[in-house]
PDB file of N, CA and C in Angstrom:
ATOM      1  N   UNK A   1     -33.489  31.640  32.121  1.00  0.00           N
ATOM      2  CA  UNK A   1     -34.166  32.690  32.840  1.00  0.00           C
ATOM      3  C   UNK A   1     -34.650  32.116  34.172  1.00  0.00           C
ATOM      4  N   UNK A   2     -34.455  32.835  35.470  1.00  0.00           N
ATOM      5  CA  UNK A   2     -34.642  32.494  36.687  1.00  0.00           C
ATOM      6  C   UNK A   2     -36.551  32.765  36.788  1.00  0.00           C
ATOM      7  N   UNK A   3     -36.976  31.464  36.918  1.00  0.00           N
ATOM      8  CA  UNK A   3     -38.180  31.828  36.646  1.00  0.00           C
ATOM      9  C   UNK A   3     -38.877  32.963  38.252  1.00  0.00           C
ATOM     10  N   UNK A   4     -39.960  33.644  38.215  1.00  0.00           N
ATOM     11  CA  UNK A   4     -40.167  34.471  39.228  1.00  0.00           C
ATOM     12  C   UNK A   4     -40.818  34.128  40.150  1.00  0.00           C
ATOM     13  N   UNK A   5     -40.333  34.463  41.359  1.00  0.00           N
ATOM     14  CA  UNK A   5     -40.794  34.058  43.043  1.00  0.00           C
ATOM     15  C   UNK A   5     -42.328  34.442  43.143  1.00  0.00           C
ATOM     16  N   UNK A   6     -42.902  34.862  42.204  1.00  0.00           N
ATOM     17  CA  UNK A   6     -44.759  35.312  42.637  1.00  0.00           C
ATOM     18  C   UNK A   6     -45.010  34.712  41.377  1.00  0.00           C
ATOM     19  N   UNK A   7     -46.446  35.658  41.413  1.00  0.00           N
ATOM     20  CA  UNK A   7     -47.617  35.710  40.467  1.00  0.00           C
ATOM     21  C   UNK A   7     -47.301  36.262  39.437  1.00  0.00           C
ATOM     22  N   UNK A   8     -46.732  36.360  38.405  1.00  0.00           N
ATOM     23  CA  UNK A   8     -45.987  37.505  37.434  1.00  0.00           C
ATOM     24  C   UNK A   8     -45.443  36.785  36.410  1.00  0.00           C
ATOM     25  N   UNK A   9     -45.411  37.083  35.312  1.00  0.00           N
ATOM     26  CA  UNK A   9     -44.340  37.196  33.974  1.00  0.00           C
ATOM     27  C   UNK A   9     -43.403  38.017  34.300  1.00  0.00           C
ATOM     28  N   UNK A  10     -41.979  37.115  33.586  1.00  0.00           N
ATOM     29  CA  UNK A  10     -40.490  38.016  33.439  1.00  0.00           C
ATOM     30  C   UNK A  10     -41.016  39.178  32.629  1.00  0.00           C
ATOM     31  N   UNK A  11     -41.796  39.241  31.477  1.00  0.00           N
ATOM     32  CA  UNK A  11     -42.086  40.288  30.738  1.00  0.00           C
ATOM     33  C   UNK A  11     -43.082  39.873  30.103  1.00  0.00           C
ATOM     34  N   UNK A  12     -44.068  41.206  29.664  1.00  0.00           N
ATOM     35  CA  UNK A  12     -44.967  40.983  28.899  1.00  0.00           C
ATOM     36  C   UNK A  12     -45.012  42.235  27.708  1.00  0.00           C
ATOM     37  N   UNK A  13     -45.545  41.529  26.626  1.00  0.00           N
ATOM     38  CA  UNK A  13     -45.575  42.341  25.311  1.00  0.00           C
ATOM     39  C   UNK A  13     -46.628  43.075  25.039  1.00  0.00           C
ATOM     40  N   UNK A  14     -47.114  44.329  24.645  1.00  0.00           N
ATOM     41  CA  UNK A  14     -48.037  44.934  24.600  1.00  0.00           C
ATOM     42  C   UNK A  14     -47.798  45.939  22.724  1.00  0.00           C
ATOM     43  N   UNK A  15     -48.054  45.348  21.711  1.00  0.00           N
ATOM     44  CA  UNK A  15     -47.095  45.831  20.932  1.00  0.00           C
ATOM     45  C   UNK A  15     -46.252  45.747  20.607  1.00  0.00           C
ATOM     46  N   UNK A  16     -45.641  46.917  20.279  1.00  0.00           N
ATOM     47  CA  UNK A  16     -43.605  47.225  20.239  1.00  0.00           C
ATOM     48  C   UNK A  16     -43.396  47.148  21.732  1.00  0.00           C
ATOM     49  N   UNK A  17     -43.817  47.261  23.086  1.00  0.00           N
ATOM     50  CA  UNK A  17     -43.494  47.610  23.806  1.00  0.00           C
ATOM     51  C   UNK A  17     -43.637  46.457  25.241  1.00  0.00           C
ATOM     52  N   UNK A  18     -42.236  46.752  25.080  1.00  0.00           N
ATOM     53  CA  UNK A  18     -42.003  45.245  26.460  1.00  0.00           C
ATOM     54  C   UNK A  18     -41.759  45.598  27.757  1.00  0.00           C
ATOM     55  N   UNK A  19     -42.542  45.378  28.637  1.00  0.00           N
ATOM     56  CA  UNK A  19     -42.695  45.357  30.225  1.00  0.00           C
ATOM     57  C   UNK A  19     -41.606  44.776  31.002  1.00  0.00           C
ATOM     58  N   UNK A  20     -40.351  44.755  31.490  1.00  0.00           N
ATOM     59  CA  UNK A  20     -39.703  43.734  32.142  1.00  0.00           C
ATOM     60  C   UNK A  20     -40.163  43.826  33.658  1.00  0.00           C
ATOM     61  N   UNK A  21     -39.994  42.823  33.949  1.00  0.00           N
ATOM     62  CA  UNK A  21     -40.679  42.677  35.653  1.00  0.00           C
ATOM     63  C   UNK A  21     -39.283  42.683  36.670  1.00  0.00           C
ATOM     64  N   UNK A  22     -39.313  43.550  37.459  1.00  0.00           N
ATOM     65  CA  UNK A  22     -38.345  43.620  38.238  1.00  0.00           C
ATOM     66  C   UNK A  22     -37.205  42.470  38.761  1.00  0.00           C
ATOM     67  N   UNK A  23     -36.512  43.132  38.404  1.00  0.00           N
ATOM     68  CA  UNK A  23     -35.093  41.835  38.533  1.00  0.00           C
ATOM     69  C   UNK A  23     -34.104  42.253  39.519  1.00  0.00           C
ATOM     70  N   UNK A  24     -34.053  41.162  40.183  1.00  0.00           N
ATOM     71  CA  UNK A  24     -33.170  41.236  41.829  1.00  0.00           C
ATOM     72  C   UNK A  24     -31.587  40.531  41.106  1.00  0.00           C
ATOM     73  N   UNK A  25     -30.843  40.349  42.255  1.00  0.00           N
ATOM     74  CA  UNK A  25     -29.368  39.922  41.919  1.00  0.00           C
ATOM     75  C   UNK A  25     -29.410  38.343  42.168  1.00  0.00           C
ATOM     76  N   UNK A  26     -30.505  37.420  41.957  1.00  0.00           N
ATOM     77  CA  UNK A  26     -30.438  35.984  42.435  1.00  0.00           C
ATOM     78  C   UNK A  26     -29.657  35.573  41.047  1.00  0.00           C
ATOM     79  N   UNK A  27     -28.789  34.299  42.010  1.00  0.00           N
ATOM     80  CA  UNK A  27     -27.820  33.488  41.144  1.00  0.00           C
ATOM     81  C   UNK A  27     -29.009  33.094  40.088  1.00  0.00           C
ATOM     82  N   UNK A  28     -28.193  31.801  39.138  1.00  0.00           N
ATOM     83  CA  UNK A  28     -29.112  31.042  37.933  1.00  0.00           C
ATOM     84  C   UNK A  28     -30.074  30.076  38.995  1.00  0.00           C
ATOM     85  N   UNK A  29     -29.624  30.019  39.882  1.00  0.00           N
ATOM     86  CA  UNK A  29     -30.224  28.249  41.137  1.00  0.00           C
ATOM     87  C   UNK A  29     -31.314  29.630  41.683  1.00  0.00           C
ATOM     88  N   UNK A  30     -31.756  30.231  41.647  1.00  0.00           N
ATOM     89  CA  UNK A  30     -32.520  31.328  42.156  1.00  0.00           C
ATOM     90  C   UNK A  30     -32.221  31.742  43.260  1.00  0.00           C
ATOM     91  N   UNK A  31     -30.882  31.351  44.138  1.00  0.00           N
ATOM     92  CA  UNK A  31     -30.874  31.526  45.366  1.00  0.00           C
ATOM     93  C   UNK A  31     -30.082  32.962  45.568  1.00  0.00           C
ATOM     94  N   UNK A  32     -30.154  33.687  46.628  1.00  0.00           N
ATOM     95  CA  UNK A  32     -29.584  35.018  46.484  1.00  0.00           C
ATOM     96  C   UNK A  32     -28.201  35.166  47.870  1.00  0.00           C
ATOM     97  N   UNK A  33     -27.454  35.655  47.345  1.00  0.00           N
ATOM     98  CA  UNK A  33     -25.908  35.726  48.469  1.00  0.00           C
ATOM     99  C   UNK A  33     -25.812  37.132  48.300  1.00  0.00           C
ATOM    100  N   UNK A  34     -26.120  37.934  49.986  1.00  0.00           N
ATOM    101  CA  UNK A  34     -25.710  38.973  50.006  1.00  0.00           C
ATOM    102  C   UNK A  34     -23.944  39.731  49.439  1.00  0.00           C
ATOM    103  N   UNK A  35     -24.713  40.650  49.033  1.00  0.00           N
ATOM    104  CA  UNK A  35     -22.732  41.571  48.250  1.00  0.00           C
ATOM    105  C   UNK A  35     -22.718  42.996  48.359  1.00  0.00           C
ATOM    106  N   UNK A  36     -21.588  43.201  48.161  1.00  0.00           N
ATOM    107  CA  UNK A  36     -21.663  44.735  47.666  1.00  0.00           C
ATOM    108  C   UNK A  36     -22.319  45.271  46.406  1.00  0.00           C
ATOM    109  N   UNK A  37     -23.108  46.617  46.690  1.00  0.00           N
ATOM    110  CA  UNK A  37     -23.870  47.508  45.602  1.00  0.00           C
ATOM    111  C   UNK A  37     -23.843  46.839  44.227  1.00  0.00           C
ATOM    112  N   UNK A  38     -22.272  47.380  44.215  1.00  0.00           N
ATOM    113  CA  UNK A  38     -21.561  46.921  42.640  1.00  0.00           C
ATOM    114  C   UNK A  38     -21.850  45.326  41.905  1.00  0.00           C
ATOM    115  N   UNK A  39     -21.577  44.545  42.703  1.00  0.00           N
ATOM    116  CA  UNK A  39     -22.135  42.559  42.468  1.00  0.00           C
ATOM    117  C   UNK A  39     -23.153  42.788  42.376  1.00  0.00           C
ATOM    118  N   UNK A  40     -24.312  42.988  43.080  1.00  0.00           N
ATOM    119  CA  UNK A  40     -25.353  43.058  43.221  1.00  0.00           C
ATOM    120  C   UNK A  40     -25.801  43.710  41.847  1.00  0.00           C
ATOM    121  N   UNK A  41     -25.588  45.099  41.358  1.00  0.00           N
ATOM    122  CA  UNK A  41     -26.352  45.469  40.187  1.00  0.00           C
ATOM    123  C   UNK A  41     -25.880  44.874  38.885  1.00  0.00           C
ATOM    124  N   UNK A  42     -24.465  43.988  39.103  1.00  0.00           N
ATOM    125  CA  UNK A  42     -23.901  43.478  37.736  1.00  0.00           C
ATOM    126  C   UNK A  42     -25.024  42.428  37.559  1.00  0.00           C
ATOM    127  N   UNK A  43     -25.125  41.347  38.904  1.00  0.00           N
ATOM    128  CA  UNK A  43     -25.760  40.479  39.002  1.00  0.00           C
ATOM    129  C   UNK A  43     -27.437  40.690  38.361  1.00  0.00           C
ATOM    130  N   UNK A  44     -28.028  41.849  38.853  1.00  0.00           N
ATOM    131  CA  UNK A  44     -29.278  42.235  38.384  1.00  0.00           C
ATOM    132  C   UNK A  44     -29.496  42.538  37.276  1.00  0.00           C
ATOM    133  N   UNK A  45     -28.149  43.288  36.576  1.00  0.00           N
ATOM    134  CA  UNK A  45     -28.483  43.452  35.271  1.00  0.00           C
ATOM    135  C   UNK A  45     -28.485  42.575  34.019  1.00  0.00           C
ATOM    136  N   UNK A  46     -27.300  41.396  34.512  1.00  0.00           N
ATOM    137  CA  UNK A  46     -27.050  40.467  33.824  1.00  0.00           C
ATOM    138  C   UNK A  46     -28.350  39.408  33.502  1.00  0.00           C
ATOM    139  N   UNK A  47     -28.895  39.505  34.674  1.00  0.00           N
ATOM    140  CA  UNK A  47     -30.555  38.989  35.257  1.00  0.00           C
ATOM    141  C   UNK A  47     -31.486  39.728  33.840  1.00  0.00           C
ATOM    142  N   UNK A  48     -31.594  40.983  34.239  1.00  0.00           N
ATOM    143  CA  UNK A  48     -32.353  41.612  33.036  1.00  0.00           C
ATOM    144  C   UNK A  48     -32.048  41.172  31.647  1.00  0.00           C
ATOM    145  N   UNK A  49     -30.879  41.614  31.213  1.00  0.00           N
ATOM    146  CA  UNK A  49     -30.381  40.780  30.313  1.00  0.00           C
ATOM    147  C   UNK A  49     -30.496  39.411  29.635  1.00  0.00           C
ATOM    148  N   UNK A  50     -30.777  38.541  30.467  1.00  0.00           N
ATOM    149  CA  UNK A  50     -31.319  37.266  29.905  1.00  0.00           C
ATOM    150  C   UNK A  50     -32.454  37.775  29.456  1.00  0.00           C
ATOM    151  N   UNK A  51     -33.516  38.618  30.363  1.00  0.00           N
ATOM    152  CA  UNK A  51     -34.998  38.286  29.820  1.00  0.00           C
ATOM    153  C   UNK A  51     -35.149  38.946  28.883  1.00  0.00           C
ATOM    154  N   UNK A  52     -34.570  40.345  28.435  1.00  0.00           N
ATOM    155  CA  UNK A  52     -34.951  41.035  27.490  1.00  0.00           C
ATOM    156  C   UNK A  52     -34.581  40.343  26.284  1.00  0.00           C
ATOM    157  N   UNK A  53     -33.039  39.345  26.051  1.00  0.00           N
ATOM    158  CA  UNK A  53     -32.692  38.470  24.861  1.00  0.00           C
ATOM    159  C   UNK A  53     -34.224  37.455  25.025  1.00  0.00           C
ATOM    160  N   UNK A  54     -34.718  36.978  26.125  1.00  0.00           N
ATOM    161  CA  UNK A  54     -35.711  36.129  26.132  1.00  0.00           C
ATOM    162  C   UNK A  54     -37.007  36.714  25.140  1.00  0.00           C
ATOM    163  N   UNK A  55     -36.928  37.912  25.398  1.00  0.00           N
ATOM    164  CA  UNK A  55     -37.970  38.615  24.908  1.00  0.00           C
ATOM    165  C   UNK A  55     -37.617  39.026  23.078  1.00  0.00           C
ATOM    166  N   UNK A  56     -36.295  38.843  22.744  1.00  0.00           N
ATOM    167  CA  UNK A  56     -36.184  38.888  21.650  1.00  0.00           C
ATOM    168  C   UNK A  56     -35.090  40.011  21.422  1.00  0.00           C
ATOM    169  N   UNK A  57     -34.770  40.868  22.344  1.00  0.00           N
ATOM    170  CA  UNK A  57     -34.413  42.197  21.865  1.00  0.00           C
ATOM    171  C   UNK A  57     -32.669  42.098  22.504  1.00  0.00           C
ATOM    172  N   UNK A  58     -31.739  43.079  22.899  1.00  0.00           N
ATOM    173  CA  UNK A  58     -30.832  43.215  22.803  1.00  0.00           C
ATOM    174  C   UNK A  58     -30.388  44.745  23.871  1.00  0.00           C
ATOM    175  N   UNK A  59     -29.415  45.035  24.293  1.00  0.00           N
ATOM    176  CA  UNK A  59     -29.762  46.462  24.940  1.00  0.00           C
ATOM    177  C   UNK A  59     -30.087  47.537  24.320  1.00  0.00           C
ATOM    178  N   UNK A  60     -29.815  47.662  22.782  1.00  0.00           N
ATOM    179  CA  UNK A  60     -30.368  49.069  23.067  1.00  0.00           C
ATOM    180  C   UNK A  60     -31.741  48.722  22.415  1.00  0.00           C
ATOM    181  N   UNK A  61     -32.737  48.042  22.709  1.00  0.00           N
ATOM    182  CA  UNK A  61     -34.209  48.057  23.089  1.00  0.00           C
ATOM    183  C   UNK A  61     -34.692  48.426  24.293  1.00  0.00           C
ATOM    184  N   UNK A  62     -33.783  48.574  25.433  1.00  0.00           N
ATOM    185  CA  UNK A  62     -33.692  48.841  26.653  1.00  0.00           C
ATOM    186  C   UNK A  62     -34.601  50.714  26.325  1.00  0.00           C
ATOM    187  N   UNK A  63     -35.254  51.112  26.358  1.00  0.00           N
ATOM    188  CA  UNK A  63     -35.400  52.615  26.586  1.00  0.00           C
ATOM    189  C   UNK A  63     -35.936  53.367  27.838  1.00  0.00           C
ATOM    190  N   UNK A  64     -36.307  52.984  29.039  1.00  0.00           N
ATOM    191  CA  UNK A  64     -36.265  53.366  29.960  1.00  0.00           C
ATOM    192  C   UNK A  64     -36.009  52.297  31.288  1.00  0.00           C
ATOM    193  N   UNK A  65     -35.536  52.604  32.599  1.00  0.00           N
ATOM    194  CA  UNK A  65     -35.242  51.901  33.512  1.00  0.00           C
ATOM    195  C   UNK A  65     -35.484  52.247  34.749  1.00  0.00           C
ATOM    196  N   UNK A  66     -36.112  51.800  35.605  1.00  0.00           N
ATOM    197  CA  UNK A  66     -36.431  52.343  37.137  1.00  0.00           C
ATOM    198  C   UNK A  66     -35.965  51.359  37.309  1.00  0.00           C
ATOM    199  N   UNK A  67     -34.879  51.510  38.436  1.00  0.00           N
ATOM    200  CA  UNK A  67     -33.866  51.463  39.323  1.00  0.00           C
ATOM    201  C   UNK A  67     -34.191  51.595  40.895  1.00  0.00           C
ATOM    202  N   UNK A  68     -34.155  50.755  41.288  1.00  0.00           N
ATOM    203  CA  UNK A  68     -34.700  50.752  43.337  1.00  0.00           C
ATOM    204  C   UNK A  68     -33.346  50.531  43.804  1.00  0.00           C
ATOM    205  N   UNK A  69     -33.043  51.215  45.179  1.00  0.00           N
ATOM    206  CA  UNK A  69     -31.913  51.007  45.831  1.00  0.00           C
ATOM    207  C   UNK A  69     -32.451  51.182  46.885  1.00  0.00           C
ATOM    208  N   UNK A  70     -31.854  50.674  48.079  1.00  0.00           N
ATOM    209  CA  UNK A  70     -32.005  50.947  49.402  1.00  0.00           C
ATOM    210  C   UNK A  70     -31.377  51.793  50.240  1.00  0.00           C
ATOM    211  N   UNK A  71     -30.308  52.207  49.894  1.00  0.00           N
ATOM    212  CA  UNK A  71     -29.619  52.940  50.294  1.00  0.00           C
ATOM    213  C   UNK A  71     -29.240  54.155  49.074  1.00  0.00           C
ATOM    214  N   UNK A  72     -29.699  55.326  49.749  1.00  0.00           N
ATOM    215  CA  UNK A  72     -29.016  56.901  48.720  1.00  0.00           C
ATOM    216  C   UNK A  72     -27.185  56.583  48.545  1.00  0.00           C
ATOM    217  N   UNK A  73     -26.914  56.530  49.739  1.00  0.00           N
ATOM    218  CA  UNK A  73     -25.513  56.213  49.766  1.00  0.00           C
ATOM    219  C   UNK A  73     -24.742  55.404  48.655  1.00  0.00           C
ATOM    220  N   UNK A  74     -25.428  54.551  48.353  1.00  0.00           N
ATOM    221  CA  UNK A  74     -25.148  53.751  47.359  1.00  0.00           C
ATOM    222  C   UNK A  74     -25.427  54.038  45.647  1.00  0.00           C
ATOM    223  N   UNK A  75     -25.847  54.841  45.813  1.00  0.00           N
ATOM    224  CA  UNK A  75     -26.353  55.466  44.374  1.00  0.00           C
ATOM    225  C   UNK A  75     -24.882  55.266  43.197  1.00  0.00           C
ATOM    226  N   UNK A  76     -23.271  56.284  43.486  1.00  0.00           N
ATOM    227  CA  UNK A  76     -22.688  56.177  43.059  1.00  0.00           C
ATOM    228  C   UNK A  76     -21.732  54.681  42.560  1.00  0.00           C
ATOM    229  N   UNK A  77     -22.034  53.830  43.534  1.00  0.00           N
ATOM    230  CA  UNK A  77     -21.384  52.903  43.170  1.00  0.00           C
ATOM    231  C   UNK A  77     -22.780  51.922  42.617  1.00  0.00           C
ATOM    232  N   UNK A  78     -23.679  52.301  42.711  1.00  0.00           N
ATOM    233  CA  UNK A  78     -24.421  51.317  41.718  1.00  0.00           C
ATOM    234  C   UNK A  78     -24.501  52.045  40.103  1.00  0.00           C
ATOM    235  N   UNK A  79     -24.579  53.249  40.097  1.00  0.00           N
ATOM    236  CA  UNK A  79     -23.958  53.907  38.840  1.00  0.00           C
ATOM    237  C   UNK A  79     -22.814  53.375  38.229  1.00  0.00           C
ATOM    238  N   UNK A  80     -21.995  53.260  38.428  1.00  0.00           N
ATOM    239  CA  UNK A  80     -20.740  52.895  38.315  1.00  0.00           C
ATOM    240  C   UNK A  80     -20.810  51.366  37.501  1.00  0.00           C
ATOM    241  N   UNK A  81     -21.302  50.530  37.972  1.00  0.00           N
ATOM    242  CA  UNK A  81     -21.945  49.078  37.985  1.00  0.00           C
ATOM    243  C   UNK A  81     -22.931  49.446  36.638  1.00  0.00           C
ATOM    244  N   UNK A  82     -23.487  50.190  36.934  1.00  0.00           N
ATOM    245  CA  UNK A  82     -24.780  50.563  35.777  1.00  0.00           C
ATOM    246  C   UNK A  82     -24.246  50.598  34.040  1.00  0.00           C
ATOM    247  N   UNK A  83     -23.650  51.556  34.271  1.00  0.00           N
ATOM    248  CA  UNK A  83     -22.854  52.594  33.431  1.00  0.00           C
ATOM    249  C   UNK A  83     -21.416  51.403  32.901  1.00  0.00           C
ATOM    250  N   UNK A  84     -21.129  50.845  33.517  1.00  0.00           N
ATOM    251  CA  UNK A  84     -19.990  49.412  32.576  1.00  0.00           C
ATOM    252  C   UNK A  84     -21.065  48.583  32.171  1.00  0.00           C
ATOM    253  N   UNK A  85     -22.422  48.229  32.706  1.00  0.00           N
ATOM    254  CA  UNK A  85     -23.122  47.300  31.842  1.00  0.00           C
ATOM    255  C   UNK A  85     -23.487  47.702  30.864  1.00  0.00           C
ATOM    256  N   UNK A  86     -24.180  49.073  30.947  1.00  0.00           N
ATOM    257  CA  UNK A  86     -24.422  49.528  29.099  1.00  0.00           C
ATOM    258  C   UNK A  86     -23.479  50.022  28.421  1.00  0.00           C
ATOM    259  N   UNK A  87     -23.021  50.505  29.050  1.00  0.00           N
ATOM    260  CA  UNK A  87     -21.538  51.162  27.988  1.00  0.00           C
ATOM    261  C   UNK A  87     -22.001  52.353  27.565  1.00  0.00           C
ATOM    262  N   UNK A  88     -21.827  52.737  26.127  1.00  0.00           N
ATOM    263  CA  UNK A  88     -22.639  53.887  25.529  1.00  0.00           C
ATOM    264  C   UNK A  88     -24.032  53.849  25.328  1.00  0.00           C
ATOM    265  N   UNK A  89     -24.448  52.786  25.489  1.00  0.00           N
ATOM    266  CA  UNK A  89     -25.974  52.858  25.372  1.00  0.00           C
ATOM    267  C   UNK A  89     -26.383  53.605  26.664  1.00  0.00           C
ATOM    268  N   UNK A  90     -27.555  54.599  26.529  1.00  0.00           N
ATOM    269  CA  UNK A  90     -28.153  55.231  27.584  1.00  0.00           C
ATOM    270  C   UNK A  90     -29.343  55.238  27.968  1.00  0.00           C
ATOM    271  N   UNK A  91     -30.230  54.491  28.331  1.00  0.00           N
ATOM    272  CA  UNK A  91     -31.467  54.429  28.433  1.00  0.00           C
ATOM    273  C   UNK A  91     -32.063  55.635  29.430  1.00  0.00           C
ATOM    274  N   UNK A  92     -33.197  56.043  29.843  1.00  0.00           N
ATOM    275  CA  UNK A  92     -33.708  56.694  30.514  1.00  0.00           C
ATOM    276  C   UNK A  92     -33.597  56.460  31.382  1.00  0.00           C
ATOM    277  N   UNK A  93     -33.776  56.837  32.634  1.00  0.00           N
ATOM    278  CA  UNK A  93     -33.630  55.959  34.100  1.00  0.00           C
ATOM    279  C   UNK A  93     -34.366  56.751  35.116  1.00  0.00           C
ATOM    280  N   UNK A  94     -34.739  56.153  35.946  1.00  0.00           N
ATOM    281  CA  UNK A  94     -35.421  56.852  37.217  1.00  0.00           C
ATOM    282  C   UNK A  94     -34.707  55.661  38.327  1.00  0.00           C
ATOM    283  N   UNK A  95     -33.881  56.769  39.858  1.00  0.00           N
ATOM    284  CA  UNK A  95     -33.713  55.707  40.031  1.00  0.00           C
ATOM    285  C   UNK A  95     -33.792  56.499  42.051  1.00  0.00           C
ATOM    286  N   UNK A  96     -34.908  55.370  42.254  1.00  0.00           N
ATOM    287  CA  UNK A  96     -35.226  55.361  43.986  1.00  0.00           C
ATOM    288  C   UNK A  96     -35.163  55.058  44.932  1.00  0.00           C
ATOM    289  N   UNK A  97     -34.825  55.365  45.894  1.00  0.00           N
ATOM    290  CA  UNK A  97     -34.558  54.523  47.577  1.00  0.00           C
ATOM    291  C   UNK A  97     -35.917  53.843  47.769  1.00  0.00           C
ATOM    292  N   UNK A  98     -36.218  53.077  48.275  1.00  0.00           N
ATOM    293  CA  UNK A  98     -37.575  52.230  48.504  1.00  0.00           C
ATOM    294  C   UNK A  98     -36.786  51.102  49.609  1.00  0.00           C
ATOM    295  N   UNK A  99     -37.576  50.588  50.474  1.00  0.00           N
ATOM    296  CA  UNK A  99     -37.517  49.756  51.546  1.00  0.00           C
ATOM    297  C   UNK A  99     -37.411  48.116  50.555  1.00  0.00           C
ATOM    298  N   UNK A 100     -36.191  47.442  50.391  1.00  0.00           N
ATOM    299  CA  UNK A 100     -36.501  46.288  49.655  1.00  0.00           C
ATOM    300  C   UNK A 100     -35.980  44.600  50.895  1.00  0.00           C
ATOM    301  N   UNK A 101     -36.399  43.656  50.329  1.00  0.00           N
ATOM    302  CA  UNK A 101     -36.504  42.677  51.301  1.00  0.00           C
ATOM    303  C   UNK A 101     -35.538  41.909  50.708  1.00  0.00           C
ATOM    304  N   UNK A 102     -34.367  42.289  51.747  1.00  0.00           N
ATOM    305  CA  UNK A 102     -33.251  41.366  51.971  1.00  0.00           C
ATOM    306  C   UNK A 102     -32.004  41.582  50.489  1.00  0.00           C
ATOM    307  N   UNK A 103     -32.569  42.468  49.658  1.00  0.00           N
ATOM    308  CA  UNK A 103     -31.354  42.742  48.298  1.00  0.00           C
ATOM    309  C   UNK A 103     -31.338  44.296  48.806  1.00  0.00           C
ATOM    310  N   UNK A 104     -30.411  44.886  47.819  1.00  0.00           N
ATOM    311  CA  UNK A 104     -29.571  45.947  48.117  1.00  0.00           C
ATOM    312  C   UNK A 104     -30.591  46.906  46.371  1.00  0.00           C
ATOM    313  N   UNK A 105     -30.323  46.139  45.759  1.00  0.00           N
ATOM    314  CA  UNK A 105     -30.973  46.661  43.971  1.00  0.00           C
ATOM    315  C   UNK A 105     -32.204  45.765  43.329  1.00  0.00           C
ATOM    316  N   UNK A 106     -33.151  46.339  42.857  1.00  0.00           N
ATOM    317  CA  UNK A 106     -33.978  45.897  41.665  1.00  0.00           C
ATOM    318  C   UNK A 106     -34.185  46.438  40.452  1.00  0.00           C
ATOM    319  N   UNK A 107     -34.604  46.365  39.411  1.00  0.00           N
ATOM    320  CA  UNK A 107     -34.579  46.810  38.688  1.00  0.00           C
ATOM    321  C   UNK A 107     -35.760  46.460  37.664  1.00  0.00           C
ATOM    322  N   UNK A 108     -36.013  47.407  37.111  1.00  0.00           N
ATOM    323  CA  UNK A 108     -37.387  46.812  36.347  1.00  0.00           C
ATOM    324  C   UNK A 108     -36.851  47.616  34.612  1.00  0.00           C
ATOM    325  N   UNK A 109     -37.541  47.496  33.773  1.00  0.00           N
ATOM    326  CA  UNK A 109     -37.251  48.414  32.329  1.00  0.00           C
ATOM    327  C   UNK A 109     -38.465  48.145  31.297  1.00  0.00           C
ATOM    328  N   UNK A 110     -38.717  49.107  30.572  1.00  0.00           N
ATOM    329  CA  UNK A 110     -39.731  49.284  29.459  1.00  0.00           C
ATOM    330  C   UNK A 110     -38.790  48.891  27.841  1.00  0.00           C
ATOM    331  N   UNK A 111     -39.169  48.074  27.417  1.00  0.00           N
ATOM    332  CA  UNK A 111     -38.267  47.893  25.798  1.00  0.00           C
ATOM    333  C   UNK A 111     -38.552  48.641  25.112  1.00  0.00           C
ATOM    334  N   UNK A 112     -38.425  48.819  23.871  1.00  0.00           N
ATOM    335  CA  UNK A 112     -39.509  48.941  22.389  1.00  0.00           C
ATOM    336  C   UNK A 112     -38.548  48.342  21.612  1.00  0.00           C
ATOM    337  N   UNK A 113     -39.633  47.311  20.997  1.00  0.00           N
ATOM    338  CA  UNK A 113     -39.029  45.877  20.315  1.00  0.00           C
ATOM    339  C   UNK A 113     -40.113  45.945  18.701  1.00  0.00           C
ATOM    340  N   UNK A 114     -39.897  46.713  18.044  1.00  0.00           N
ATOM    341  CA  UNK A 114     -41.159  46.618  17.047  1.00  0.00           C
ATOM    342  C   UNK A 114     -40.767  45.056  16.499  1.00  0.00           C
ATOM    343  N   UNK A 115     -42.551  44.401  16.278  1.00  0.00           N
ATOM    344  CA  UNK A 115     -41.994  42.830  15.440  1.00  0.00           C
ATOM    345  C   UNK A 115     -41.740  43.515  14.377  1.00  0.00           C
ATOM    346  N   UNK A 116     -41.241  42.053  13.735  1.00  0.00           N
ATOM    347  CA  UNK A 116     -40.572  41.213  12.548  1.00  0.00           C
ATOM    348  C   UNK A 116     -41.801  42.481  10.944  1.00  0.00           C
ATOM    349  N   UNK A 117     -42.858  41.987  11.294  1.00  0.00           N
ATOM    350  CA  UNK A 117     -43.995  42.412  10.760  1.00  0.00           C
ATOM    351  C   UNK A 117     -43.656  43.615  10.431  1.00  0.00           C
ATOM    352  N   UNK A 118     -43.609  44.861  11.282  1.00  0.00           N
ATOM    353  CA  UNK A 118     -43.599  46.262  11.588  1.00  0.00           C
ATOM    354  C   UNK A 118     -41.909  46.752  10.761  1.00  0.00           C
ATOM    355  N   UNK A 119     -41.040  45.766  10.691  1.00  0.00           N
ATOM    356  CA  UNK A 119     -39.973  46.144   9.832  1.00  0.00           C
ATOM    357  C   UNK A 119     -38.563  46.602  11.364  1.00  0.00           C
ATOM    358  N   UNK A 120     -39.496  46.117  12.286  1.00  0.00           N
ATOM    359  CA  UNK A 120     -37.576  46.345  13.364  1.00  0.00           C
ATOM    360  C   UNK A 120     -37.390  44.825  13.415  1.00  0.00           C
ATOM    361  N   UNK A 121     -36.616  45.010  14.676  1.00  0.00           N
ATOM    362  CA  UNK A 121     -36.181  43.658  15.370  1.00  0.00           C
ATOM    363  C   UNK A 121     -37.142  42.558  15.358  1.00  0.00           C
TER     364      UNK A 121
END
């Protein structure tokens, strides 16, 4: 897991319910190489992906996702990108243009991971 450029946890647990902290497209070396939409959200999601296995869970613990883009324009081809990473899994999504520094996508997501205890994952 690419540890994070601030003050922050990759995720925090509150319950069943896991916080992921917004995830950009930086390589494993944390360093980031501008790309197209599509690299960029494989890259971010693959990013997410580590932390949520970090966190214990798997995608479909994934249940909601806000999604930042910088460009509207880009919406379809980061869909596209989106939509081959989960496959049939569908999480909720909200997804917004916002002014971001120097990436194209971020991404943040809410889990629900019930423990071991509680009888899920």
């Amino acid at each position: 897991m690419i540890p994070p450029a601030g003050h922050y946890q990759p995720f925090v647990r509150a319950g069943d319910t896991v916080y992921v902290s917004g995830q950009v497209p930086r390589l494993p070396d944390g360093s980031y190489q501008p790309a197209d939409v599509a690299t960029e959200t494989t890259l971010t999601l693959d990013n997410l992906a580590v932390v949520v296995r970090a966190a214990g869970g798997d995608q479909t613990c994934v249940v909601k996702v806000t999604a930042y883009l910088t460009d509207a324009a880009d919406f379809a081809e980061f869909d596209r990108a989106y939509a081959a990473h989960f496959g049939e899994w569908k999480p909720a999504r909200t997804t917004v243009v916002v002014g971001l520094r120097s990436v194209k996508v971020e991404v943040d997501a809410v889990l629900h991971l019930p423990s071991a205890g509680d009888g899920g994952a």
